[in-house]
Protein backbone atom coordinates (compact mmCIF):
# COMPACT_ATOMS: atom_id res chain seq x y z
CA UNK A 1 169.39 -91.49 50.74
CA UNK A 2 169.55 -94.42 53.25
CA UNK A 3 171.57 -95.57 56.01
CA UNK A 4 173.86 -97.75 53.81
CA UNK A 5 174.64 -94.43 51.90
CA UNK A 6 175.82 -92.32 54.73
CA UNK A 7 177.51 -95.50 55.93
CA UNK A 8 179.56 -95.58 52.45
CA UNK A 9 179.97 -91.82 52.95
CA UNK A 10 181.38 -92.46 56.37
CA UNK A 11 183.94 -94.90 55.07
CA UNK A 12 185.50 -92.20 52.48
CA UNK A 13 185.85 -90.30 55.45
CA UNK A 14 183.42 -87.99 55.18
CA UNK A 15 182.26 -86.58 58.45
CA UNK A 16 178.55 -85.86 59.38
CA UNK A 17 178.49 -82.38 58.70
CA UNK A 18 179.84 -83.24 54.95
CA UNK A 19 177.45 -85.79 54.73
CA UNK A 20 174.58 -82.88 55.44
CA UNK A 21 176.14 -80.57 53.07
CA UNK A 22 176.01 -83.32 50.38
CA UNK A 23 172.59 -83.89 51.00
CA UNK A 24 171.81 -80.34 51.06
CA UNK A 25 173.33 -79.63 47.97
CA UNK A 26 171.66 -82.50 46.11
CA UNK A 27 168.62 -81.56 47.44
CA UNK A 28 169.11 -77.87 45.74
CA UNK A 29 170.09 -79.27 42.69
CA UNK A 30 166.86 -81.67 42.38
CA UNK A 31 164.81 -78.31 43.24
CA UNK A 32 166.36 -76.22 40.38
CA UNK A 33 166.22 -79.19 37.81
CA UNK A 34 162.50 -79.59 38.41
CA UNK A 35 161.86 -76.01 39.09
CA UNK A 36 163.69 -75.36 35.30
CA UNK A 37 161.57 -78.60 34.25
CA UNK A 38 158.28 -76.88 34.99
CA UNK A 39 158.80 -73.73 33.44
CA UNK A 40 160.73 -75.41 30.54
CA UNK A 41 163.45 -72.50 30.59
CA UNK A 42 166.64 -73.60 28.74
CA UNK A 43 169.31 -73.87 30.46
CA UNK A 44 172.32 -71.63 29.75
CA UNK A 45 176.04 -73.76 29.19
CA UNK A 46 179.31 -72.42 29.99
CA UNK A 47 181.10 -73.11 26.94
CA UNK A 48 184.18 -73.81 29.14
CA UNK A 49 182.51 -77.34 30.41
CA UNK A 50 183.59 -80.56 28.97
CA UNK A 51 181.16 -82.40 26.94
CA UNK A 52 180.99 -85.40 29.50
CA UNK A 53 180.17 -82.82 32.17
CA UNK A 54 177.33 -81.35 30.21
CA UNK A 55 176.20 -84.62 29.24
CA UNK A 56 175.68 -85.57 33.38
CA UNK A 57 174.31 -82.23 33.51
CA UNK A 58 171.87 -82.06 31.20
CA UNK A 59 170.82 -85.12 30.59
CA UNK A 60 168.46 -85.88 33.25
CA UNK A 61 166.80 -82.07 32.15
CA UNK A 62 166.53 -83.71 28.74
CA UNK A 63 164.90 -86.83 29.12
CA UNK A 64 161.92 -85.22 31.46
CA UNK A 65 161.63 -82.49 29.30
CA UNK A 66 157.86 -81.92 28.25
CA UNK A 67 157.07 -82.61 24.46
């Protein structure tokens, strides 16, 4: 993340403490993906998520995943 980010954030109105929480949660997510990554557990789908949602999900799981 870089200063032109939270500046873009800023002009969607986002306030500082969003901006954190953002952060925070991407950070979390990046954790879990690699933590899943280096165990290589699969990862369980609600069946109720569209197909373009599990794409951006998953995909980024997929395409590290050790052969």
């Amino acid at each position: 993340m870089t200063e032109a980010d939270t500046l873009e954030l800023r002009s969607h109105g986002f306030t500082d403490r969003e901006i954190m929480d953002i952060t925070l949660v991407a950070t979390a997510r990046n954790f879990l993906s690699r933590t899943l990554l280096a165990l290589a557990v699969d990862v369980d789908v609600p069946p109720t998520l569209s197909p373009e949602l599990q794409d951006a999900l998953l995909a980024p799981l997929a395409s590290r995943r050790p052969m």
